[in-house]
N, C-alpha and C. Protein backbone atom coordinates (compact mmCIF):
# COMPACT_ATOMS: atom_id res chain seq x y z
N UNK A 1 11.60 -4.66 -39.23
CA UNK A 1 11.47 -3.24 -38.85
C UNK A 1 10.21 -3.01 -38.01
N UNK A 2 9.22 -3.52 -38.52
CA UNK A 2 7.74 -3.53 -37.88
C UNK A 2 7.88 -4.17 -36.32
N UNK A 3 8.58 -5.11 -36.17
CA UNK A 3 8.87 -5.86 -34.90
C UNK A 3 9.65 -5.15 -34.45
N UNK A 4 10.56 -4.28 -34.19
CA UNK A 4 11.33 -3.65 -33.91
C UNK A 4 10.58 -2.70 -33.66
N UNK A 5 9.64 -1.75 -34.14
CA UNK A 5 9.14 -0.72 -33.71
C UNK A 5 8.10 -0.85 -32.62
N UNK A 6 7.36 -2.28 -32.69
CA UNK A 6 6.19 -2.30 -31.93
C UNK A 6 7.21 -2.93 -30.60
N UNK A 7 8.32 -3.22 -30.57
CA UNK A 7 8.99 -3.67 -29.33
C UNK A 7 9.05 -2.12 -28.99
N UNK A 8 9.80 -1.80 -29.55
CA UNK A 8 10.06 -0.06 -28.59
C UNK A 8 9.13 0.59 -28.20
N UNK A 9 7.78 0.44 -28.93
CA UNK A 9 6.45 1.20 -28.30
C UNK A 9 6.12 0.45 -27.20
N UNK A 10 6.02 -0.62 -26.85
CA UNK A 10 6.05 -1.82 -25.80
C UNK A 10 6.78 -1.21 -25.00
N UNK A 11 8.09 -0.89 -24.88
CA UNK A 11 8.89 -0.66 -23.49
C UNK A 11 8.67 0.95 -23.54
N UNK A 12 8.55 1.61 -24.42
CA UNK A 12 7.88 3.22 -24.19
C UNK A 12 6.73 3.38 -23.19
N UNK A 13 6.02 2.36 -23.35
CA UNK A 13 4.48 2.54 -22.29
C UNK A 13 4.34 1.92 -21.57
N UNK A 14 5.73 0.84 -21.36
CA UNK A 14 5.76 0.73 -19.81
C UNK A 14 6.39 1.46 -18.58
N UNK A 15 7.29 2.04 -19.15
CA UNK A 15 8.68 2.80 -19.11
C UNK A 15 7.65 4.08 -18.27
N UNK A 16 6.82 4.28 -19.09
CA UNK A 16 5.98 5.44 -18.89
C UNK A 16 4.75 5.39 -17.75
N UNK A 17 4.33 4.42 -17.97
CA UNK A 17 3.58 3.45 -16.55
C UNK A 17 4.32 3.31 -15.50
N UNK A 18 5.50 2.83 -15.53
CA UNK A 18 6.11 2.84 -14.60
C UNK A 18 6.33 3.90 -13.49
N UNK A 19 6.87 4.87 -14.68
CA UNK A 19 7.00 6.08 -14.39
C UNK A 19 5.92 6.66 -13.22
N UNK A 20 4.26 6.80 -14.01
CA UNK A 20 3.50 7.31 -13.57
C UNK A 20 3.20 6.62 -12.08
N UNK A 21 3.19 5.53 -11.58
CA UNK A 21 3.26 5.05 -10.92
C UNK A 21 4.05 5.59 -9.37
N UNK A 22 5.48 5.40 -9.59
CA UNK A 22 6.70 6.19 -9.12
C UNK A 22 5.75 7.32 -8.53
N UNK A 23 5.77 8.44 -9.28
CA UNK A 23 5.72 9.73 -8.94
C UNK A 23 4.49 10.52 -8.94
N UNK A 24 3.04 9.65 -9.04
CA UNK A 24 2.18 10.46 -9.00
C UNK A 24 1.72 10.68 -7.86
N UNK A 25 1.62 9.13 -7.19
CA UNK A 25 0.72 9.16 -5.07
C UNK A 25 2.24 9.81 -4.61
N UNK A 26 2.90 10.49 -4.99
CA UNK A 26 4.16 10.81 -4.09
C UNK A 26 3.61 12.39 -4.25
N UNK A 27 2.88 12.74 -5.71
CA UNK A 27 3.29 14.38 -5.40
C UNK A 27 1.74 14.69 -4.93
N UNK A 28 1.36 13.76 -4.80
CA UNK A 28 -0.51 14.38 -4.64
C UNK A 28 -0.72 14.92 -2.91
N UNK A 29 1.00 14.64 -2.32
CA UNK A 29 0.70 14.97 -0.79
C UNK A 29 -0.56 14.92 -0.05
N UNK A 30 -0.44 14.85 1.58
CA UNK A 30 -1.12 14.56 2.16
C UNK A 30 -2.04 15.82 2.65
N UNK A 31 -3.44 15.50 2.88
CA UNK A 31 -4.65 16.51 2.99
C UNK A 31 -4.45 16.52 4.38
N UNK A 32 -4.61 15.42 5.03
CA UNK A 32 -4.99 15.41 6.53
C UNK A 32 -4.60 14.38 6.91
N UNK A 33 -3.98 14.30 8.46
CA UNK A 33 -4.04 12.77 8.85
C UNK A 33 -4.83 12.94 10.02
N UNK A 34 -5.51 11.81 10.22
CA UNK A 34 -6.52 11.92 11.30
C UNK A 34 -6.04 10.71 12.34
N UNK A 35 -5.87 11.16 13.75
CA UNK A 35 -4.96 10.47 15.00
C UNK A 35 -6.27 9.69 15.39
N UNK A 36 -6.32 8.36 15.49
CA UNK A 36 -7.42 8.02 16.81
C UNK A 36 -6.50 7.28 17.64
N UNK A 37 -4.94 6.97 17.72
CA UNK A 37 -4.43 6.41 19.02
C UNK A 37 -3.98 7.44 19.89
N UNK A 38 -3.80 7.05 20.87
CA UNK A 38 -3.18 7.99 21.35
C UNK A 38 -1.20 7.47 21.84
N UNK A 39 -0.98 6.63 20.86
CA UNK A 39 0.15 6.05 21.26
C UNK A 39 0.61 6.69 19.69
N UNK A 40 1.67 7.64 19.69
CA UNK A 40 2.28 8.06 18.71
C UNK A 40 3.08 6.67 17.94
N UNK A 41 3.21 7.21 16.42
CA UNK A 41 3.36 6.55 15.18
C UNK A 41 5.23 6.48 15.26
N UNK A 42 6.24 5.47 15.46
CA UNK A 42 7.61 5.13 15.75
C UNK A 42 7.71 4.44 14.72
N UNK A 43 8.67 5.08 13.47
CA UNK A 43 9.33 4.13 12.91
C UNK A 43 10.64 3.15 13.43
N UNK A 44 10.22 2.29 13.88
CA UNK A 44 11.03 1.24 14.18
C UNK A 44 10.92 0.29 13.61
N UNK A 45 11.61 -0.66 13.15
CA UNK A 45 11.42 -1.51 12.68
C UNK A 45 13.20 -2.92 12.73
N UNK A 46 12.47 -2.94 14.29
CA UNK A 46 13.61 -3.85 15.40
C UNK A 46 13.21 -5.44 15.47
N UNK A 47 11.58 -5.73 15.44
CA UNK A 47 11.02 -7.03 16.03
C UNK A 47 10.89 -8.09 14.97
N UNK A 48 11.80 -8.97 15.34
CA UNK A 48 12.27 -9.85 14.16
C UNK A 48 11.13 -11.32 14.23
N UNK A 49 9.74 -10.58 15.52
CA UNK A 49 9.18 -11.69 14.84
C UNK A 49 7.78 -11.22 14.38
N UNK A 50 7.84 -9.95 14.05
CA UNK A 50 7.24 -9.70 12.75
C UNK A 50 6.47 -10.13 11.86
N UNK A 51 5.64 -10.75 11.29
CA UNK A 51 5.22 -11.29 9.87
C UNK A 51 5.84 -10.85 8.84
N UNK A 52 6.14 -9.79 8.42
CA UNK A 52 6.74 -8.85 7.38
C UNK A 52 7.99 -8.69 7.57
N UNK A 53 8.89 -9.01 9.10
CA UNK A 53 10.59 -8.42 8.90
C UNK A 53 11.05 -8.66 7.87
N UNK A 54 11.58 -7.83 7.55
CA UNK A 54 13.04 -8.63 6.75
C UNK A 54 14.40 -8.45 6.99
N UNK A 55 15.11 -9.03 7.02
CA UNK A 55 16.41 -9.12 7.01
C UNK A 55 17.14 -8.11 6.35
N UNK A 56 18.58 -7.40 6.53
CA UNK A 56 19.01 -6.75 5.33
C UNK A 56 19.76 -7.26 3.88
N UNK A 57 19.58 -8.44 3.96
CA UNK A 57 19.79 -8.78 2.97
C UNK A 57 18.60 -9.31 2.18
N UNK A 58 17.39 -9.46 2.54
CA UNK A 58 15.91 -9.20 1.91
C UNK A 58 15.54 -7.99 1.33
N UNK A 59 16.22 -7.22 1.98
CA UNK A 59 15.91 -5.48 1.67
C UNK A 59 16.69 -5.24 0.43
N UNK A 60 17.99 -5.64 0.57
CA UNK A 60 19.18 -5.40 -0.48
C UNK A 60 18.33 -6.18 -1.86
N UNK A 61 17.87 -7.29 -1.55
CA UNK A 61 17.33 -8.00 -2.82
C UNK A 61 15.93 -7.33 -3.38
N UNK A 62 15.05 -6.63 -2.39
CA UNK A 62 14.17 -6.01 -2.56
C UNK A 62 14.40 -4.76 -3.26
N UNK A 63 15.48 -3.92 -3.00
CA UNK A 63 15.57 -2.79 -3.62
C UNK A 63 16.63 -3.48 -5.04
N UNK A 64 17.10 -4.12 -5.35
CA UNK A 64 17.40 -4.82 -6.53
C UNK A 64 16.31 -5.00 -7.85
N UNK A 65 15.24 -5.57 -7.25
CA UNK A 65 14.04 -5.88 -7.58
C UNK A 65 13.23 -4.89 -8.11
N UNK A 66 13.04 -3.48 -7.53
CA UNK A 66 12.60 -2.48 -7.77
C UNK A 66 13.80 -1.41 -8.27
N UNK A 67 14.62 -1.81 -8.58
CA UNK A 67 15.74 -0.54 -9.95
C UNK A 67 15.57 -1.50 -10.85
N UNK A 68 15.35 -3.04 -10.99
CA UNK A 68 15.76 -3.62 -12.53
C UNK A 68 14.01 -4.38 -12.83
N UNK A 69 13.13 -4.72 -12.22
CA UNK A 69 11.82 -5.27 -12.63
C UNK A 69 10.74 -4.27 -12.56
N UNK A 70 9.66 -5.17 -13.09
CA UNK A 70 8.50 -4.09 -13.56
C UNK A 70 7.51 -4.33 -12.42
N UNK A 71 7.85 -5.56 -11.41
CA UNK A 71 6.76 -5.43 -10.35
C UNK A 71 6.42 -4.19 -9.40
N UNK A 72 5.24 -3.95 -9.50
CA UNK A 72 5.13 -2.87 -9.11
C UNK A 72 3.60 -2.82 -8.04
N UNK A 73 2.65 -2.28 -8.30
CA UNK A 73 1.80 -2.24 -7.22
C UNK A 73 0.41 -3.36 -6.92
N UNK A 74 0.12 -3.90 -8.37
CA UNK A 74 -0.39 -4.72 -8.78
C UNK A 74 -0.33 -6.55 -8.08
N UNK A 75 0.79 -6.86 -7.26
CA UNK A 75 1.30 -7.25 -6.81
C UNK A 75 0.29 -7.55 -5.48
N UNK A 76 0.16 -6.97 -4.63
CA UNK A 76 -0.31 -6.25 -3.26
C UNK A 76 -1.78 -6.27 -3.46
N UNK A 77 -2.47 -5.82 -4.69
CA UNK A 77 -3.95 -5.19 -4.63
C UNK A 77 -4.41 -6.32 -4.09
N UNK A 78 -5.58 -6.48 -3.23
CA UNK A 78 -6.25 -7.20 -2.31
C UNK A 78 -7.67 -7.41 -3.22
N UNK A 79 -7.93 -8.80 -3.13
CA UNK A 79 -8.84 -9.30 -4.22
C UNK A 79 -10.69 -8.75 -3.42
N UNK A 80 -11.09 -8.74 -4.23
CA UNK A 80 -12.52 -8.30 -3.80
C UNK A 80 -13.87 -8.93 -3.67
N UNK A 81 -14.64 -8.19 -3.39
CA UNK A 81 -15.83 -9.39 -3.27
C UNK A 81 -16.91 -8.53 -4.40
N UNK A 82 -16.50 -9.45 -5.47
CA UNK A 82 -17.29 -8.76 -7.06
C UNK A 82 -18.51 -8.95 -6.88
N UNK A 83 -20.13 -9.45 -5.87
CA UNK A 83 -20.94 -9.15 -5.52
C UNK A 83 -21.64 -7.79 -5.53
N UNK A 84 -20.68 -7.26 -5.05
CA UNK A 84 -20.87 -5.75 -4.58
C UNK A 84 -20.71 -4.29 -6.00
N UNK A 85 -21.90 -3.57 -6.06
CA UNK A 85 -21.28 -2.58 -6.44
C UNK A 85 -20.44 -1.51 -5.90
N UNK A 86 -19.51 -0.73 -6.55
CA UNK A 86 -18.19 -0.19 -6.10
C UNK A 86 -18.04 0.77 -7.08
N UNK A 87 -18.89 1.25 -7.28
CA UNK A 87 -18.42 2.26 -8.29
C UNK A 87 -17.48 3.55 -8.02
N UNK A 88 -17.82 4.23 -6.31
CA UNK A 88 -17.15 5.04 -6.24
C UNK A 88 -15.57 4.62 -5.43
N UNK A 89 -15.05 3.47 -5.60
CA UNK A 89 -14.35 2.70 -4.95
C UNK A 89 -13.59 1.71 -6.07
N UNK A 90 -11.39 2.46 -6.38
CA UNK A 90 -10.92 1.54 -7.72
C UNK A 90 -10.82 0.23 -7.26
N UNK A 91 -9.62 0.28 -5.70
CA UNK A 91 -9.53 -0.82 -5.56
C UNK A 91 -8.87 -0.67 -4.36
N UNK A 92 -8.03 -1.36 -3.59
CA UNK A 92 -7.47 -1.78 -1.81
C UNK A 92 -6.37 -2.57 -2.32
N UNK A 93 -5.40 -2.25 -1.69
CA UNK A 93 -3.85 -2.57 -1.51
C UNK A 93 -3.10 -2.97 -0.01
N UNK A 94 -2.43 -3.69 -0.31
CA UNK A 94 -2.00 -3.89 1.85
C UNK A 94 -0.45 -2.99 0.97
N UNK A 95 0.03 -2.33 1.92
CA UNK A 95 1.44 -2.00 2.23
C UNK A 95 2.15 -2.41 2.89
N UNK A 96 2.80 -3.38 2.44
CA UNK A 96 3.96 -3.80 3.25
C UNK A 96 5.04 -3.66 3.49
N UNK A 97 6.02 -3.85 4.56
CA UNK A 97 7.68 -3.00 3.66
C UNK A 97 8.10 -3.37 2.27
N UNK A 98 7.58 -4.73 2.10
CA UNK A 98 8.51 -5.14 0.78
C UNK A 98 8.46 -4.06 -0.27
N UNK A 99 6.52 -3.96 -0.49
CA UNK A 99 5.98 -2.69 -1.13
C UNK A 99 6.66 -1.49 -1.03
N UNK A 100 6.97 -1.03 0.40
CA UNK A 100 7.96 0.47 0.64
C UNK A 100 8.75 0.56 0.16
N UNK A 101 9.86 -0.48 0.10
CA UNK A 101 10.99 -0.66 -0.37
C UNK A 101 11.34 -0.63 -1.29
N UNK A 102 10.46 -1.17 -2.42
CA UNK A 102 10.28 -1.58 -3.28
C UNK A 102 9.97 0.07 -4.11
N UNK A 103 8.98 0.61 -4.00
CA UNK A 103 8.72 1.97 -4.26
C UNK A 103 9.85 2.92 -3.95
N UNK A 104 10.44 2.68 -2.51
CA UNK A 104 11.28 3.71 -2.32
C UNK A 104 12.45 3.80 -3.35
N UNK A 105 12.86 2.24 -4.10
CA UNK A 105 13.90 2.20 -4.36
C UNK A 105 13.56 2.85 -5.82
N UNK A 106 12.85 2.70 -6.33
CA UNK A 106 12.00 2.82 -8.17
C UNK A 106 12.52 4.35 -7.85
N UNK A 107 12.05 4.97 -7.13
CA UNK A 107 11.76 6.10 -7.16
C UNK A 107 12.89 6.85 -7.14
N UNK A 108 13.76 6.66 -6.03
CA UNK A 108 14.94 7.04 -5.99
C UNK A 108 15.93 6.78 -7.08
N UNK A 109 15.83 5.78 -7.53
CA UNK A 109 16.93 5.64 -8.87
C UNK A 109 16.24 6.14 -10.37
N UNK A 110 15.17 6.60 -10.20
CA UNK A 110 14.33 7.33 -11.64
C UNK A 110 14.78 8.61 -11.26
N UNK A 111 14.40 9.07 -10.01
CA UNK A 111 14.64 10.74 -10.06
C UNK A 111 16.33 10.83 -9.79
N UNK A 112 16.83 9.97 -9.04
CA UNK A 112 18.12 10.92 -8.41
C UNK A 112 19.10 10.02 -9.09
N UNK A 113 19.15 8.67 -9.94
CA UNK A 113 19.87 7.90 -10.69
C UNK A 113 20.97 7.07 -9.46
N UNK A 114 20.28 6.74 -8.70
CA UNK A 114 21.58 5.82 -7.82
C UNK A 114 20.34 5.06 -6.56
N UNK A 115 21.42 4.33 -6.08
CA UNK A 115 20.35 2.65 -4.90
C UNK A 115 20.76 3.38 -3.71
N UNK A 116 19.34 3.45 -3.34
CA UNK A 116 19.21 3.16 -1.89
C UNK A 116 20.01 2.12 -1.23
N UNK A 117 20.44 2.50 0.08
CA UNK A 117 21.06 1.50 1.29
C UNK A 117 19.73 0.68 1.81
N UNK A 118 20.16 -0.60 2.44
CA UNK A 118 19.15 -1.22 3.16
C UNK A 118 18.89 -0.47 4.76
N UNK A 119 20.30 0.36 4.99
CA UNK A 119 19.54 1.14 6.33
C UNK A 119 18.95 2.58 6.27
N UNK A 120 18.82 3.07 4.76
CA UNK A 120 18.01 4.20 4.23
C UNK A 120 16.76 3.51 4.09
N UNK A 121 16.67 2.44 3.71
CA UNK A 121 15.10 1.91 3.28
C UNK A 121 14.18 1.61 4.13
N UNK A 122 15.09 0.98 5.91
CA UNK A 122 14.74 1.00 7.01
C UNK A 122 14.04 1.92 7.83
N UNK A 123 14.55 3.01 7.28
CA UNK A 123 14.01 4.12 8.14
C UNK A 123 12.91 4.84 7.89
N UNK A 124 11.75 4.04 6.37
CA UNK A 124 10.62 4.50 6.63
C UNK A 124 9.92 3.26 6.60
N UNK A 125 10.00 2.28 7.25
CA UNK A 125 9.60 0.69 8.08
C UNK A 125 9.28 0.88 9.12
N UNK A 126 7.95 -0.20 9.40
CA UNK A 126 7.35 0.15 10.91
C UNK A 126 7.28 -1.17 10.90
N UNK A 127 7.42 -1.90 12.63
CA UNK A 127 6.96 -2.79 12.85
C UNK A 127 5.35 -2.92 13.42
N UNK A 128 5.14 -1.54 14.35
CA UNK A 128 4.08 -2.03 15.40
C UNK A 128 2.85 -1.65 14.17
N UNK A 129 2.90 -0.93 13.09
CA UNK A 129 1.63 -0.40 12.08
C UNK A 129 1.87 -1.43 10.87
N UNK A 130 1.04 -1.63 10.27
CA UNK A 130 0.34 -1.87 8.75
C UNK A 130 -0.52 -1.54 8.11
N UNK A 131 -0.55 -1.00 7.12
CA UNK A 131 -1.12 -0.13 6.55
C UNK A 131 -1.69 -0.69 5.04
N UNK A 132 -3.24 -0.09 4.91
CA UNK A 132 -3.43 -0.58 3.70
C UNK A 132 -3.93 0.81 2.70
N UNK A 133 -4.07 1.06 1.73
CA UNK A 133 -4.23 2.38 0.72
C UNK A 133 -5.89 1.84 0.27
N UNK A 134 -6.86 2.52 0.03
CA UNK A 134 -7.86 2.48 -0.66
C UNK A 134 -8.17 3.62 -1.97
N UNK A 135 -8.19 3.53 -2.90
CA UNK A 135 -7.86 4.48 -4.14
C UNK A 135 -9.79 4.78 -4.28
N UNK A 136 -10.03 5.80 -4.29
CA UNK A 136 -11.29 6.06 -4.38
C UNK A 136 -11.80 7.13 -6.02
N UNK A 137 -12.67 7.24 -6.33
CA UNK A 137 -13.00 7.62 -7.74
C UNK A 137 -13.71 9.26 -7.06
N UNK A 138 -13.60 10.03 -8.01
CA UNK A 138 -14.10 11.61 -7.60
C UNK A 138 -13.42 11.75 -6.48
N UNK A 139 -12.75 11.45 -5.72
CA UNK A 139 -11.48 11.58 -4.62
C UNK A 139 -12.67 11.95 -3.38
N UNK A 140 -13.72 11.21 -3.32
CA UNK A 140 -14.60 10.87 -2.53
C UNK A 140 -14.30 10.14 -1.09
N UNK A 141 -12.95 10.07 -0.70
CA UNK A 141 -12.70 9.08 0.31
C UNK A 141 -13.35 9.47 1.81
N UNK A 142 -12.86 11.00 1.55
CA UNK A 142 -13.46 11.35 2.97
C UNK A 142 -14.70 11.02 3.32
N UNK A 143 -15.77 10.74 2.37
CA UNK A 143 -16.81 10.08 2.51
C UNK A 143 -17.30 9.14 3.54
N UNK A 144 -15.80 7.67 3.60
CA UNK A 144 -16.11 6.38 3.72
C UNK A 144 -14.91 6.11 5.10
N UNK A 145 -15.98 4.95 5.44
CA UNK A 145 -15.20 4.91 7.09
C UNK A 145 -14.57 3.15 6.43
N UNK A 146 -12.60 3.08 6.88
CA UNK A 146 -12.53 1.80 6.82
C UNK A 146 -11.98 1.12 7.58
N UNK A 147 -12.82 0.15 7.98
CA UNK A 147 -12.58 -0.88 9.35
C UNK A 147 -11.55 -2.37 8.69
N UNK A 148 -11.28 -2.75 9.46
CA UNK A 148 -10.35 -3.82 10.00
C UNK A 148 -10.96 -5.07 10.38
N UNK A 149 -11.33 -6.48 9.80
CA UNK A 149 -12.20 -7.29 10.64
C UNK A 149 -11.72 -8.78 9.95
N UNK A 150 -11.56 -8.95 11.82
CA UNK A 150 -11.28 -10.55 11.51
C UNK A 150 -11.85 -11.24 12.82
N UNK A 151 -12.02 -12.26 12.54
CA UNK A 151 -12.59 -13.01 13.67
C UNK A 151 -13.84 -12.51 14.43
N UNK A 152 -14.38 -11.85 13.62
CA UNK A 152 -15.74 -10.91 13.89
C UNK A 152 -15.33 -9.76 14.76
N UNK A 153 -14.08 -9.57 14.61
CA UNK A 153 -13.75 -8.40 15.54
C UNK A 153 -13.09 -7.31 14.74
N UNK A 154 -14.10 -6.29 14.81
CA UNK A 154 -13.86 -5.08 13.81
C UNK A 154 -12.60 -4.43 14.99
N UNK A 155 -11.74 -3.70 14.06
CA UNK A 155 -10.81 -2.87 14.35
C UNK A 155 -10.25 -1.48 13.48
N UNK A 156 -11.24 -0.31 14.24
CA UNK A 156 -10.88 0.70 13.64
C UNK A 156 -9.48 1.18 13.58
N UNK A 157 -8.47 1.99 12.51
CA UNK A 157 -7.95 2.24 12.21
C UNK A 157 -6.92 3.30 13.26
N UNK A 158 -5.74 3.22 13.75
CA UNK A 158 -5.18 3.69 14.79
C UNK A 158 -4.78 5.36 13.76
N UNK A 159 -4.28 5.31 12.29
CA UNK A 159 -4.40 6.50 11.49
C UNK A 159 -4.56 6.72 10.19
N UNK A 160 -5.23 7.66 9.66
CA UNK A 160 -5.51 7.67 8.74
C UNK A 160 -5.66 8.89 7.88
N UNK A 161 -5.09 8.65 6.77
CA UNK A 161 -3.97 9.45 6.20
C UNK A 161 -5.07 10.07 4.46
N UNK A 162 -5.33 11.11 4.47
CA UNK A 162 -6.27 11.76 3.07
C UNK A 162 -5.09 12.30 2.35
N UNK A 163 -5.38 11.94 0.97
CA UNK A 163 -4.18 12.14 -0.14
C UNK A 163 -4.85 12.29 -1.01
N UNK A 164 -4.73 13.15 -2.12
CA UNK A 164 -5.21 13.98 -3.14
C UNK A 164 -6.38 14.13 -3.00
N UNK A 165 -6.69 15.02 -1.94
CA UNK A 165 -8.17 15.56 -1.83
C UNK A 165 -8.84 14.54 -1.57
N UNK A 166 -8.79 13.23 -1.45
CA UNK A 166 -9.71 12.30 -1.07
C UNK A 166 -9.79 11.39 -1.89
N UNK A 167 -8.95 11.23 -2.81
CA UNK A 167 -8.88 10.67 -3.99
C UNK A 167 -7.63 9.47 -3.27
N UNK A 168 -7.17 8.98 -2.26
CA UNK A 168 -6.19 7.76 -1.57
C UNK A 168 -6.68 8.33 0.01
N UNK A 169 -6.73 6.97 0.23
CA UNK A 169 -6.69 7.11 1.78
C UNK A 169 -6.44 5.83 2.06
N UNK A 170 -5.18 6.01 3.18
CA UNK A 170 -4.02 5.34 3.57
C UNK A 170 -4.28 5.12 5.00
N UNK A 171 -4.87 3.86 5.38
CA UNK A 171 -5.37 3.56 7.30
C UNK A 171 -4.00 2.77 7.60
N UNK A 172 -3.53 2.89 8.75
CA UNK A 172 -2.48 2.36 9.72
C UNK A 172 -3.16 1.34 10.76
N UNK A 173 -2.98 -0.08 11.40
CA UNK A 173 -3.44 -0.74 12.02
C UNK A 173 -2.60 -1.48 12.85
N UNK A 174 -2.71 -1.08 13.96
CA UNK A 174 -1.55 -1.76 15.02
C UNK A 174 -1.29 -3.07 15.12
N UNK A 175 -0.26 -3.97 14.79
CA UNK A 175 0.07 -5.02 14.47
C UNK A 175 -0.24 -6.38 15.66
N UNK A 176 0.08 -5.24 16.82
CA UNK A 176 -0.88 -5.83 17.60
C UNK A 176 -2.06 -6.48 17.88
N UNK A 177 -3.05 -5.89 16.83
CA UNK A 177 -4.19 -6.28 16.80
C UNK A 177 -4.85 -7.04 15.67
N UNK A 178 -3.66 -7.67 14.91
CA UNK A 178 -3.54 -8.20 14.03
C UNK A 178 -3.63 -9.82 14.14
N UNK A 179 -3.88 -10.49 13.41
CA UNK A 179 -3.49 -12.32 13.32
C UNK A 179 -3.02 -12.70 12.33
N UNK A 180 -1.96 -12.56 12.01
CA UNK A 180 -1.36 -12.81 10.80
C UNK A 180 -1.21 -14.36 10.20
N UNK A 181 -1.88 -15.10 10.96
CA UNK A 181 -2.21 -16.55 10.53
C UNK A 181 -3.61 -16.75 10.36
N UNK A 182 -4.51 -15.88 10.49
CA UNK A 182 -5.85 -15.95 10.10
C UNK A 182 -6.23 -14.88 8.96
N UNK A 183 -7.06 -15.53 7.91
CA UNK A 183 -7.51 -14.50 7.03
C UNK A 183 -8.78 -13.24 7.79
N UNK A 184 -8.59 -12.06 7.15
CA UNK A 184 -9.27 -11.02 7.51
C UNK A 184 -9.95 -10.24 6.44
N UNK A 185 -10.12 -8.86 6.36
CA UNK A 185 -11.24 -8.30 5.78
C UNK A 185 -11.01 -6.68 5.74
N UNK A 186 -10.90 -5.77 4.88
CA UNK A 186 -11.19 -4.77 4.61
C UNK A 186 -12.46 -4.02 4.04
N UNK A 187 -12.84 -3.61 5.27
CA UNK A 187 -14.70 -3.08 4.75
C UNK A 187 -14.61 -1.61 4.57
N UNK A 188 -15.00 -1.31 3.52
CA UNK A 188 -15.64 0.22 3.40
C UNK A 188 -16.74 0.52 3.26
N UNK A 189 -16.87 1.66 4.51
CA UNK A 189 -18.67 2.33 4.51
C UNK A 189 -18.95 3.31 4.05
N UNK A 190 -19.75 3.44 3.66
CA UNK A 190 -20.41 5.43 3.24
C UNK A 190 -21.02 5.73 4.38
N UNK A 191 -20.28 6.79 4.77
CA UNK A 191 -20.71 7.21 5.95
C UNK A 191 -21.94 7.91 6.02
N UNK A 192 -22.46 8.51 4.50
CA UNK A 192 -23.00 8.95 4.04
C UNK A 192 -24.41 8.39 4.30
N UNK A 193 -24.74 7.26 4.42
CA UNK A 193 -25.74 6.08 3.83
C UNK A 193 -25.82 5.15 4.82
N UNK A 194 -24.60 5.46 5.76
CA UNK A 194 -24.55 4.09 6.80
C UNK A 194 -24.15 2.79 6.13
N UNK A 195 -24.23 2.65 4.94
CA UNK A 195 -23.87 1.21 4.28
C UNK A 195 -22.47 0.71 3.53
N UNK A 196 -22.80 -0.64 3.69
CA UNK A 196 -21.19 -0.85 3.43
C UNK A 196 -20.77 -1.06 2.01
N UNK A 197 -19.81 -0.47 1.55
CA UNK A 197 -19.78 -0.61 -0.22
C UNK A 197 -19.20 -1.76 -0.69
N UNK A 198 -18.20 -1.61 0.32
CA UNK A 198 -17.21 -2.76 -0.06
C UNK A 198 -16.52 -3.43 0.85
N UNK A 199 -15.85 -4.49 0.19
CA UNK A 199 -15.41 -5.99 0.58
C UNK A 199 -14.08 -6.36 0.14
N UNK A 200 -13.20 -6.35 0.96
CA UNK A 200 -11.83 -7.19 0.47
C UNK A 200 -11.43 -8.16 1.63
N UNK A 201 -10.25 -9.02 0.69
CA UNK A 201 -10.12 -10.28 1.73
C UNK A 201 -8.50 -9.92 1.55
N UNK A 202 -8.11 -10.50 2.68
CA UNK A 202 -6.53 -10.54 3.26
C UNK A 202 -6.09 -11.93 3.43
N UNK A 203 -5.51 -12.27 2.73
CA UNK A 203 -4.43 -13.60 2.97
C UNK A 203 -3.09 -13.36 3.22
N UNK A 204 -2.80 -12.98 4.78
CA UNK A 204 -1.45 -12.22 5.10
C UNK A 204 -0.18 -13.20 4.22
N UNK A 205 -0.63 -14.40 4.04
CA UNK A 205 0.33 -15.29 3.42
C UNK A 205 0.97 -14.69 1.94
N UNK A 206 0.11 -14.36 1.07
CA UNK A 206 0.47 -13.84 -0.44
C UNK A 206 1.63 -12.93 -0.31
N UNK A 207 1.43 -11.99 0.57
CA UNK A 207 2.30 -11.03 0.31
C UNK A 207 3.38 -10.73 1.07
N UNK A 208 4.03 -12.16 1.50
CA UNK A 208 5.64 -12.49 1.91
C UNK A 208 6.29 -12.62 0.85
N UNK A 209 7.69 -11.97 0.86
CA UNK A 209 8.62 -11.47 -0.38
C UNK A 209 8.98 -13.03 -0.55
């Protein structure tokens, strides 16, 4: 009986995690997005040589993945450089479609009880952007400027997206300007201070489905 109960409290608080997950960065909507390209944001997602394409039958298995498993965002978070204090800073995530997909599908079959198509899941996929989320503490984000750097070549953010008051902020980075065979770097500054808080590393490799 005792095993039996502590199993059901077990899938109660994941069930519930899960949950929270799903539907909280969805209702905290967006504060502001701030443009620095001047080449408007196209969901397309046509160029099959990509780092991230997938196929539709990657997608079909992807949204499979997200109605019946518990992988969820944890997955993605981008490891850090524990040197550093970070206090006002939880943690950095890359978004990838798998990630979109993956979310889109959780979400859709919790609230509305039925699967996404692989050409519904398509249509919020980008090829030419990638995007990474930074989760910030006191929703302090607007604070902090975050750059792009690899090969000693910083690359500011083409857009960037304030979500719950400052509490997520979501940068877009033209794929273009990307090397997806070289490791890179997510820096955050206080703009505040001029200094840099933090440190993450990118191994575009990890986070192929």
């Amino acid at each position: 009986m005792l095993k039996q109960m502590f199993i059901s409290a077990t899938i109660m608080i994941t069930f519930i995690s899960l949950i929270l997950f799903i539907f909280l960065p969805n209702e905290e909507g967006i504060l502001s997005i701030q443009k620095y390209s001047s080449v408007n944001v196209m969901n397309t997602f046509k160029d099959e040589n990509y780092y991230y394409f997938l196929e539709n039958m990657e997608i079909d298995e992807i949204i499979n993945s997200g109605i019946h498993s518990l992988r969820t965002l944890d997955d993605f978070i981008l490891p850090m450089d524990q040197s550093r204090e970070m206090k006002n800073i939880s943690f950095a995530y890359i978004q990838t479609p798998e990630l979109i997909v993956n979310k889109q599908a959780k979400k859709t079959y919790f609230k509305f009880g039925r699967r996404i198509h692989a050409a519904e899941a398509k249509e919020a996929l980008m090829d030419q952007y990638l995007s990474f989320g930074v989760r910030f503490n006191e929703n302090n984000g607007m604070l902090h400027e975050i750059i792009f750097l690899q090969n000693n070549k910083a690359v500011k953010p083409a857009y960037k997206e304030i979500k719950g008051s400052g509490g997520l902020i979501i940068v877009s980075f033209k794929t273009n300007d990307i090397d997806f065979n070289e490791e890179a770097q997510i820096k955050i500054i206080d703009q505040t201070e001029s200094s840099e808080k933090a440190v993450f590393y990118i191994d575009f490799s990890l986070y192929s489905p």
